[in-house]
PDB file of N, CA and C in Angstrom:
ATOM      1  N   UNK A   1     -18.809 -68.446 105.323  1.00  0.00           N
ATOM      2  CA  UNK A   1     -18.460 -67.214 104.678  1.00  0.00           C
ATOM      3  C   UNK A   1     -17.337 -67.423 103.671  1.00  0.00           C
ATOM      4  N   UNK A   2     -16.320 -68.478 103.840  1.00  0.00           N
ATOM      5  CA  UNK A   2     -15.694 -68.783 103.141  1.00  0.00           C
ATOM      6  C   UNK A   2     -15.892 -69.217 101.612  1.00  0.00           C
ATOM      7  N   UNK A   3     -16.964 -69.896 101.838  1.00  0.00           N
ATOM      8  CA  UNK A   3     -17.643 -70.205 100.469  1.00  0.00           C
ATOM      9  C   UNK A   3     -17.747 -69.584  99.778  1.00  0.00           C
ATOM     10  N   UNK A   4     -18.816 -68.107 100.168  1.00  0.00           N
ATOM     11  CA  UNK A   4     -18.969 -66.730  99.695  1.00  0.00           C
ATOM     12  C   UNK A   4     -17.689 -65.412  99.132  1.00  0.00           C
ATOM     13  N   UNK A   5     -16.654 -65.618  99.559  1.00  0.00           N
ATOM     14  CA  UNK A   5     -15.814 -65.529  99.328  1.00  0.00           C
ATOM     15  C   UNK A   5     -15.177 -66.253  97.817  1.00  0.00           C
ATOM     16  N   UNK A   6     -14.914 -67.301  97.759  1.00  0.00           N
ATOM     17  CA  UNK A   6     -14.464 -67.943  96.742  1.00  0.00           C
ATOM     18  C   UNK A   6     -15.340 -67.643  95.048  1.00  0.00           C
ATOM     19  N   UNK A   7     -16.915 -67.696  96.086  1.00  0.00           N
ATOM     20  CA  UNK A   7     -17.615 -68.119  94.770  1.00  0.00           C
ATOM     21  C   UNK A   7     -17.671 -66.527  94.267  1.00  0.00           C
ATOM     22  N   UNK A   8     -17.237 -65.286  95.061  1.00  0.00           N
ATOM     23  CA  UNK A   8     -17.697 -63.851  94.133  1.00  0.00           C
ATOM     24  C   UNK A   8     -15.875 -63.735  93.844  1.00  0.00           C
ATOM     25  N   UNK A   9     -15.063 -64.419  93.977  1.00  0.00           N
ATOM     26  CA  UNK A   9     -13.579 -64.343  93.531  1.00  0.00           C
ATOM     27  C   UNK A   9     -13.775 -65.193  92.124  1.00  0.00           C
ATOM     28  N   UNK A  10     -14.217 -66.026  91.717  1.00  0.00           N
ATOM     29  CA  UNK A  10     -14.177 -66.674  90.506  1.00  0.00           C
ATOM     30  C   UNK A  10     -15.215 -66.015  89.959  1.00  0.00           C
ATOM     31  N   UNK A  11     -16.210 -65.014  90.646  1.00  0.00           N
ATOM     32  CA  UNK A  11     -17.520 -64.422  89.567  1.00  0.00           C
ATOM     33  C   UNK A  11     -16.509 -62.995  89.524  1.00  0.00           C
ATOM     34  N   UNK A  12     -15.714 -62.944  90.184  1.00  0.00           N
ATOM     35  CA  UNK A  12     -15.038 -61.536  89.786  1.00  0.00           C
ATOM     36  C   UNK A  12     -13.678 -61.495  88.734  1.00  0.00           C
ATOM     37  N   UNK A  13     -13.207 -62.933  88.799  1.00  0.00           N
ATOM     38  CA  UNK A  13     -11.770 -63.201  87.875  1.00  0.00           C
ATOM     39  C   UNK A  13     -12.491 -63.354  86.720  1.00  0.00           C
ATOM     40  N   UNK A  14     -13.646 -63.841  86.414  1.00  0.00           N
ATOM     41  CA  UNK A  14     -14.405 -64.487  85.269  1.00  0.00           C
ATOM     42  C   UNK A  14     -15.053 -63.045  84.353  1.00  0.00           C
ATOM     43  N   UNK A  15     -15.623 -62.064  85.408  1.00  0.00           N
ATOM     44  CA  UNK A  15     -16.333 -61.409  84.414  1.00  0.00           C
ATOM     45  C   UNK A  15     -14.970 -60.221  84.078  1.00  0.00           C
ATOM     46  N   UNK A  16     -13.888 -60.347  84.475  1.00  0.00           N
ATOM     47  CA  UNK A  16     -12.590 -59.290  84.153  1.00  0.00           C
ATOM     48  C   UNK A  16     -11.959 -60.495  83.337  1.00  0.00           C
ATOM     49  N   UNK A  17     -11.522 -61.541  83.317  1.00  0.00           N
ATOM     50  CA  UNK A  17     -11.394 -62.097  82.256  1.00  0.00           C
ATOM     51  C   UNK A  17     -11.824 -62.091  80.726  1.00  0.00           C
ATOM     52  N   UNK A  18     -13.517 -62.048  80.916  1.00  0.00           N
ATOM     53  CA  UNK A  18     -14.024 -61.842  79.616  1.00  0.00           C
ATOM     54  C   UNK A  18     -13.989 -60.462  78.711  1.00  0.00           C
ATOM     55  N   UNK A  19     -13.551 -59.364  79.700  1.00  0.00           N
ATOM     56  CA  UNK A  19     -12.869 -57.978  79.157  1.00  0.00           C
ATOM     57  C   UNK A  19     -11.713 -57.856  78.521  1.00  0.00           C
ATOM     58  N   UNK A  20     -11.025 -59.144  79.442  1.00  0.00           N
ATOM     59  CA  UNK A  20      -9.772 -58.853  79.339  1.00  0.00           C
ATOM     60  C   UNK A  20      -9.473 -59.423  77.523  1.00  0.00           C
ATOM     61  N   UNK A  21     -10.494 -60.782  77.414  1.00  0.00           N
ATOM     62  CA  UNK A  21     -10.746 -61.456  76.460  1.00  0.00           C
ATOM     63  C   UNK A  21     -10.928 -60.486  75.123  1.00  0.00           C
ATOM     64  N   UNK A  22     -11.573 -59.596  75.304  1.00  0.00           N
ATOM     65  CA  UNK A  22     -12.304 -58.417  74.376  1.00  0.00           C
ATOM     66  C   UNK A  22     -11.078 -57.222  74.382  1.00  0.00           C
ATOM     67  N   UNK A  23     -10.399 -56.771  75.359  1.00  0.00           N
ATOM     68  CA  UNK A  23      -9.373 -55.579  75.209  1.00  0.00           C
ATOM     69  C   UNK A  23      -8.570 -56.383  76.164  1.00  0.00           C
ATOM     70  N   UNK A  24      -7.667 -57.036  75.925  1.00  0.00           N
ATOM     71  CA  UNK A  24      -6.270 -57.602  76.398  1.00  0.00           C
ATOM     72  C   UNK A  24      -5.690 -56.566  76.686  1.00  0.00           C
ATOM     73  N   UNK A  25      -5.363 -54.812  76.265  1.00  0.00           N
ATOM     74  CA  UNK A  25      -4.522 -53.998  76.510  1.00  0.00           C
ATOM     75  C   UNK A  25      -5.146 -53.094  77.874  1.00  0.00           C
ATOM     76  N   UNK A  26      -6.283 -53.204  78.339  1.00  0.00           N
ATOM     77  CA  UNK A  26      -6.863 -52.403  78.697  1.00  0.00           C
ATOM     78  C   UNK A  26      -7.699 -53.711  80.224  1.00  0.00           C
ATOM     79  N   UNK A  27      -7.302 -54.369  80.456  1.00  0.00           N
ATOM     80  CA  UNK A  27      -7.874 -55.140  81.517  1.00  0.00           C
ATOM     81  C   UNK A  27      -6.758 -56.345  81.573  1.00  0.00           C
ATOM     82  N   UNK A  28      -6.791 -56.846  83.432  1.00  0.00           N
ATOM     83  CA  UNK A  28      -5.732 -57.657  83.311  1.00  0.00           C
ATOM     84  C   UNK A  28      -5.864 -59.362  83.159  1.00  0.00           C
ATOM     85  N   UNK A  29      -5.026 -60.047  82.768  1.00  0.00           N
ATOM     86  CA  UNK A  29      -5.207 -61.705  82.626  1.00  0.00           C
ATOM     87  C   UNK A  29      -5.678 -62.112  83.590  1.00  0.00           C
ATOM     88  N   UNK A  30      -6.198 -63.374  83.215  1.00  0.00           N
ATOM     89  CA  UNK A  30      -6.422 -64.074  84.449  1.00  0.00           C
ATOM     90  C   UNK A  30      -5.438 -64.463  85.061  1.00  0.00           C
ATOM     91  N   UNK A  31      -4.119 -64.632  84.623  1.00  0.00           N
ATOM     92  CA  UNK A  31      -2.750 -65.248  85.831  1.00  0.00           C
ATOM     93  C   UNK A  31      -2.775 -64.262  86.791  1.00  0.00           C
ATOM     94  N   UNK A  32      -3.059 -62.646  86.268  1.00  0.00           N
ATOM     95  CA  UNK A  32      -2.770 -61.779  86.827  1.00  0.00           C
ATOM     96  C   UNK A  32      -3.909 -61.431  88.083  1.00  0.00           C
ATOM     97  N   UNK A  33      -5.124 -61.506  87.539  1.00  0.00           N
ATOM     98  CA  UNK A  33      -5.939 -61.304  88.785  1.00  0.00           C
ATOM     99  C   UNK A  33      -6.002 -63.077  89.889  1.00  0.00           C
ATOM    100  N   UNK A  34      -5.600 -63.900  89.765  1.00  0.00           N
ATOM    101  CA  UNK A  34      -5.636 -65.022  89.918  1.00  0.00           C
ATOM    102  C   UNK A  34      -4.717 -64.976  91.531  1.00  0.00           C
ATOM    103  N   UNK A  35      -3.671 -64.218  91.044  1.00  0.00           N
ATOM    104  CA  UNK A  35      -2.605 -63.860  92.062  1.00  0.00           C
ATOM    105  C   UNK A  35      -2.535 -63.085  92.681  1.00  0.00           C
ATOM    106  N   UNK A  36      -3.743 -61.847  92.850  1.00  0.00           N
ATOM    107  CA  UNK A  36      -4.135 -61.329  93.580  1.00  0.00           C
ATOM    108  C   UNK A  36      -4.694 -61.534  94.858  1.00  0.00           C
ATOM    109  N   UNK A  37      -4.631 -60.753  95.949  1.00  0.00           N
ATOM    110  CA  UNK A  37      -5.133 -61.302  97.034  1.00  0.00           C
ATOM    111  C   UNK A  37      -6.798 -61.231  96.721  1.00  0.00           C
ATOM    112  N   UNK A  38      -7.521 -61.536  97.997  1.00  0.00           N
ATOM    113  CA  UNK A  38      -9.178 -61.186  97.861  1.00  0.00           C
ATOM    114  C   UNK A  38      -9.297 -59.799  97.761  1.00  0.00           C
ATOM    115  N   UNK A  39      -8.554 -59.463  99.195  1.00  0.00           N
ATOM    116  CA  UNK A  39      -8.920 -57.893  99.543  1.00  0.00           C
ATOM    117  C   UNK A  39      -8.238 -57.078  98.092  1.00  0.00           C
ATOM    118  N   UNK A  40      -7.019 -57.581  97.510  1.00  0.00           N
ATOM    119  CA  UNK A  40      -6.417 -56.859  96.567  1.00  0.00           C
ATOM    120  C   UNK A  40      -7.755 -56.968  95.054  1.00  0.00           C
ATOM    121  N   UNK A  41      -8.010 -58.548  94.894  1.00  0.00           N
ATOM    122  CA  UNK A  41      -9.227 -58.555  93.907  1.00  0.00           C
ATOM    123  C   UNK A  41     -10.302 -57.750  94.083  1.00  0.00           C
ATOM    124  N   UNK A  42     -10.968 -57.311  95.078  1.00  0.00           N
ATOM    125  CA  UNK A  42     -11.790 -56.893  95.645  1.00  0.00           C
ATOM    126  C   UNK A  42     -11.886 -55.357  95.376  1.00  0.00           C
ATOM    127  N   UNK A  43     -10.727 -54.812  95.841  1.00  0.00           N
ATOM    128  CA  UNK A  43     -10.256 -53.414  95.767  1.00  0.00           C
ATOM    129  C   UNK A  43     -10.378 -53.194  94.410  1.00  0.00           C
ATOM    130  N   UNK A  44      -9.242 -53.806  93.741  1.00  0.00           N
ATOM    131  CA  UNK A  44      -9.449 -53.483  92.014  1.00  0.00           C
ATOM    132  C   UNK A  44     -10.912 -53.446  91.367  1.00  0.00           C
ATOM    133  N   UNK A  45     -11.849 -54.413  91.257  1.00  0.00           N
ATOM    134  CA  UNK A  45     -13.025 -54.571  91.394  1.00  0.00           C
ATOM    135  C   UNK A  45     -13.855 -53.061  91.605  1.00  0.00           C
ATOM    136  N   UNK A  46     -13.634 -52.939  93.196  1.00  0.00           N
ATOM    137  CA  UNK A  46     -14.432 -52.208  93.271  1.00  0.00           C
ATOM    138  C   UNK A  46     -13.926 -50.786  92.519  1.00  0.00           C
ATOM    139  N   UNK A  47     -12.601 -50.205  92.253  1.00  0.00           N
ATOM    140  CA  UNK A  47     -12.094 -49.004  91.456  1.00  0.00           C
ATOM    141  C   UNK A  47     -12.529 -48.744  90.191  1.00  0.00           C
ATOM    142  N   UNK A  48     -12.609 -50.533  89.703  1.00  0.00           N
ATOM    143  CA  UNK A  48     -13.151 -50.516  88.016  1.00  0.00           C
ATOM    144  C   UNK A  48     -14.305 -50.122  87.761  1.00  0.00           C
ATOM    145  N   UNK A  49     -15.237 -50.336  89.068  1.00  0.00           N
ATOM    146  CA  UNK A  49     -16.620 -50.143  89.028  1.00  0.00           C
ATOM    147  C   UNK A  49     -16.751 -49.055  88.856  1.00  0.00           C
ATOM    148  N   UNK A  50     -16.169 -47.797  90.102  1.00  0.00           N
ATOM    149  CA  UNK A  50     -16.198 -46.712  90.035  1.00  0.00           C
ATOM    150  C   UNK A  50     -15.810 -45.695  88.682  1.00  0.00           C
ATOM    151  N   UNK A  51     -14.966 -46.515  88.095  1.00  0.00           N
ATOM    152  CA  UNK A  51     -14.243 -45.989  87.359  1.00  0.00           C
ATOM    153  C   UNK A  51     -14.984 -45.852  86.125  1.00  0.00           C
ATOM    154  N   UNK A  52     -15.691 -47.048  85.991  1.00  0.00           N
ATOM    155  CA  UNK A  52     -16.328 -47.306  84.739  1.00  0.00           C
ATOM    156  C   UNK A  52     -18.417 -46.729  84.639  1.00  0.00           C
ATOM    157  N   UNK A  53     -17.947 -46.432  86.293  1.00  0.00           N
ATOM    158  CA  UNK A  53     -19.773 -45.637  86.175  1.00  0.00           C
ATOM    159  C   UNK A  53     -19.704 -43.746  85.901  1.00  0.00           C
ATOM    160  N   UNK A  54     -18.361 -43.389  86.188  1.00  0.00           N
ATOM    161  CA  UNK A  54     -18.102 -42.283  85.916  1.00  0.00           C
ATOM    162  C   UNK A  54     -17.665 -41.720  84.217  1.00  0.00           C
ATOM    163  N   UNK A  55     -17.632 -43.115  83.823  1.00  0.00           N
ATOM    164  CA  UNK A  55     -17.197 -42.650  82.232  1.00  0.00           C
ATOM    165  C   UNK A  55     -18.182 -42.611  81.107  1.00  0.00           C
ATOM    166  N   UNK A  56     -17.857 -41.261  80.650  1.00  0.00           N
ATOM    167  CA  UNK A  56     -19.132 -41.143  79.578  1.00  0.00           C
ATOM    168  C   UNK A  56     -19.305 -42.257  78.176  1.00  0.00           C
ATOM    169  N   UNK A  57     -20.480 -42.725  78.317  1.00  0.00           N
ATOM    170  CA  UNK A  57     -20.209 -43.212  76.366  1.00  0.00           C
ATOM    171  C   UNK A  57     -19.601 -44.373  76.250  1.00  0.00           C
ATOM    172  N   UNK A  58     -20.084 -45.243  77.414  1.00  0.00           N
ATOM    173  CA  UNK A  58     -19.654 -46.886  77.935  1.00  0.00           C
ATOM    174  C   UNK A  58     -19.907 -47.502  76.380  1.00  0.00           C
ATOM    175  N   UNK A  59     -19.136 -48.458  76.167  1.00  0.00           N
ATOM    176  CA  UNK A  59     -19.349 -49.164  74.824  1.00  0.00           C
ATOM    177  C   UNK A  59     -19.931 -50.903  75.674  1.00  0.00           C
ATOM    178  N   UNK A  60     -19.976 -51.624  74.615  1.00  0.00           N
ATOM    179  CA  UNK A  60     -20.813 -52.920  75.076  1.00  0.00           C
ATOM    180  C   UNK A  60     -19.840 -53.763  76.130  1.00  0.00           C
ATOM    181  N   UNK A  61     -18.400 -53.939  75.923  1.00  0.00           N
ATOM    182  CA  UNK A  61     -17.451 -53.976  76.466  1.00  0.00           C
ATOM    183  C   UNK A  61     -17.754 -53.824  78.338  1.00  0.00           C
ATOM    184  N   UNK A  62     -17.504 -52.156  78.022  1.00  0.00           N
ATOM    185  CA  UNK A  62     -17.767 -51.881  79.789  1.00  0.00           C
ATOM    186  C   UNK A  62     -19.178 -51.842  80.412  1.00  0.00           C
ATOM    187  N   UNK A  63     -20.492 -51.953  79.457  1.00  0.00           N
ATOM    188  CA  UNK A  63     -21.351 -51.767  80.052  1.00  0.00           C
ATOM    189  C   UNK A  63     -21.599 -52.599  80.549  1.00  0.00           C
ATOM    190  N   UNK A  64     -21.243 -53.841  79.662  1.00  0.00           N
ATOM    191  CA  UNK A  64     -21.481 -55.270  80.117  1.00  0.00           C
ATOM    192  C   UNK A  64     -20.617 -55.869  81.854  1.00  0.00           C
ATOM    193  N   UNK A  65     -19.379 -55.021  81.490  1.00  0.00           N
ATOM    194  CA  UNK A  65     -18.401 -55.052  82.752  1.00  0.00           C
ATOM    195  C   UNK A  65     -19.226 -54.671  83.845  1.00  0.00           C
ATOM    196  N   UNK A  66     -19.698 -53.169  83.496  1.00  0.00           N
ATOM    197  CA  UNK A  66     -19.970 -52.911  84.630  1.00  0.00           C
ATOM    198  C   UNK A  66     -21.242 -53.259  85.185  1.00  0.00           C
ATOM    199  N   UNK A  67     -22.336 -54.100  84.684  1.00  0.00           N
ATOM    200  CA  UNK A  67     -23.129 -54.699  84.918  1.00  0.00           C
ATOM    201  C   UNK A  67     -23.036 -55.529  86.038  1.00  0.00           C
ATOM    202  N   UNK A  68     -21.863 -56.562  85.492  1.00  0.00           N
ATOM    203  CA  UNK A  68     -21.514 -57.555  86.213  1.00  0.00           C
ATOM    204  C   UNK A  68     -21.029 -57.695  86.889  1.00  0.00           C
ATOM    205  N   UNK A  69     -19.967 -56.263  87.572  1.00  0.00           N
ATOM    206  CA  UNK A  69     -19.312 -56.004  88.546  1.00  0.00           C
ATOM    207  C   UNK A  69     -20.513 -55.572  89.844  1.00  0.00           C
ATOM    208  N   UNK A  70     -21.447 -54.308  88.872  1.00  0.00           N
ATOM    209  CA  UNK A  70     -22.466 -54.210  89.892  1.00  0.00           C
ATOM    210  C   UNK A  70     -23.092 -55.432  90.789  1.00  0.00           C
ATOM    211  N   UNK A  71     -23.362 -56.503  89.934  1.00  0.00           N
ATOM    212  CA  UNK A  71     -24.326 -57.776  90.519  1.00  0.00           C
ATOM    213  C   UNK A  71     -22.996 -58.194  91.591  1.00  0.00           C
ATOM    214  N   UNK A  72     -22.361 -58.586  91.046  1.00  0.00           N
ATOM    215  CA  UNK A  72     -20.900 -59.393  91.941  1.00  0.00           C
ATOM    216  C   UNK A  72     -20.918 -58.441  93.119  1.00  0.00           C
ATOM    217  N   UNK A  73     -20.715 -57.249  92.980  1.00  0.00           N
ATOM    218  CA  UNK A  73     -20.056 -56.505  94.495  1.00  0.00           C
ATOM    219  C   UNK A  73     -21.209 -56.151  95.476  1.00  0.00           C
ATOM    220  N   UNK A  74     -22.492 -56.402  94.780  1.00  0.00           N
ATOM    221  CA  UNK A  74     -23.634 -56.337  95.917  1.00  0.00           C
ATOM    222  C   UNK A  74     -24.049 -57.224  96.106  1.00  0.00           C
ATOM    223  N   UNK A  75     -23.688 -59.214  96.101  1.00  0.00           N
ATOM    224  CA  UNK A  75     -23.536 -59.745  96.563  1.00  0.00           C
ATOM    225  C   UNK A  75     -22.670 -59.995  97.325  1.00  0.00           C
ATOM    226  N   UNK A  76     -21.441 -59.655  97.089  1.00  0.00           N
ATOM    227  CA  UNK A  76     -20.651 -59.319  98.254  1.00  0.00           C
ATOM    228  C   UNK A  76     -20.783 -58.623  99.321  1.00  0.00           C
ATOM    229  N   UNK A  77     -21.151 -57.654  99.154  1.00  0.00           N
ATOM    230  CA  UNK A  77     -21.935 -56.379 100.332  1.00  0.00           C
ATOM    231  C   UNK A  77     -22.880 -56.771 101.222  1.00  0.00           C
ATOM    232  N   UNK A  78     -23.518 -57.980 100.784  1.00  0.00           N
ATOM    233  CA  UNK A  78     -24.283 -58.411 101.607  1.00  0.00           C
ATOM    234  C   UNK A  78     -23.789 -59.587 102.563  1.00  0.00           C
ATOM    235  N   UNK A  79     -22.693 -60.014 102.298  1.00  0.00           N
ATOM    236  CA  UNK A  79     -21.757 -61.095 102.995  1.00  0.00           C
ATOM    237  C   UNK A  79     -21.357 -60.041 104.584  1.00  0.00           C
ATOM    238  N   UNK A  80     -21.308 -60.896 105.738  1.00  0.00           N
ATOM    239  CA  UNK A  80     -21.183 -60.469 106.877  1.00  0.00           C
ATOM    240  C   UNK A  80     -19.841 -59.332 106.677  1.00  0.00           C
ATOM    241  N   UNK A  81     -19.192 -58.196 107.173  1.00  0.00           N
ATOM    242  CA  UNK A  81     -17.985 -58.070 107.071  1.00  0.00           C
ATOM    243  C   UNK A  81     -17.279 -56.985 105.471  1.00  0.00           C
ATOM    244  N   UNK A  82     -18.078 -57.408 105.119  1.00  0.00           N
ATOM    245  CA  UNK A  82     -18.031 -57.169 103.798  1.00  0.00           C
ATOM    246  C   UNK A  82     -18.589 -55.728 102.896  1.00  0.00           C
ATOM    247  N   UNK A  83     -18.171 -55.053 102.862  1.00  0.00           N
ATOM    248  CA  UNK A  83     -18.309 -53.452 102.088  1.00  0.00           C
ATOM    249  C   UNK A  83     -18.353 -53.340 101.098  1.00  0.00           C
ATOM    250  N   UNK A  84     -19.283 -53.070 100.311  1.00  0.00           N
ATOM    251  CA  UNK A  84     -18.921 -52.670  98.673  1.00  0.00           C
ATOM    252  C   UNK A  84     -17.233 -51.709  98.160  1.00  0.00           C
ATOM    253  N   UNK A  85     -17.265 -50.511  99.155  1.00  0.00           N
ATOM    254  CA  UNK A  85     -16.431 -49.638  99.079  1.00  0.00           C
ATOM    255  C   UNK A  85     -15.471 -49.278 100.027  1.00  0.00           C
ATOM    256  N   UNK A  86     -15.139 -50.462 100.417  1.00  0.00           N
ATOM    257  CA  UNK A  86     -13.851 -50.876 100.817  1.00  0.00           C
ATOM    258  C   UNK A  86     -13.957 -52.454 101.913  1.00  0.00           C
TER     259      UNK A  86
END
């Protein structure tokens, strides 16, 4: 499970990285999510998701985000232990 863990923490620093890459003011670095815990990566993750399926008039930016957050956190969800929403 550990494995599973790691590998949706680098698919989750990676696809908020490449936002962050595109709006630096508006998503955080990678030092910054890097130093996050799991459960803390995880949490954020899952808020952005929420956050970003509730907003009207997604540009390529978040749709793309939230694409990739979708795929990432329901592979996670399916990990033993593991909740999409919380």
């Amino acid at each position: 499970m550990e494995d599973d863990i790691d590998q949706n923490r680098f698919a989750l620093i990676s696809a908020l990285t490449e936002a962050h890459k595109a709006r630096p003011d508006d998503y955080p670095s990678a030092g910054t999510l890097v130093e996050m815990s799991d459960e803390g990566l995880h949490a954020y993750a899952v808020g952005m998701l929420q956050l970003l399926e509730g907003a009207p008039g997604s540009d390529s930016v978040e749709t793309a985000l939230q694409q990739e957050l979708r795929l990432i956190l329901r592979e996670t969800s399916k990990a033993p232990n593991m909740d999409v929403y919380g």
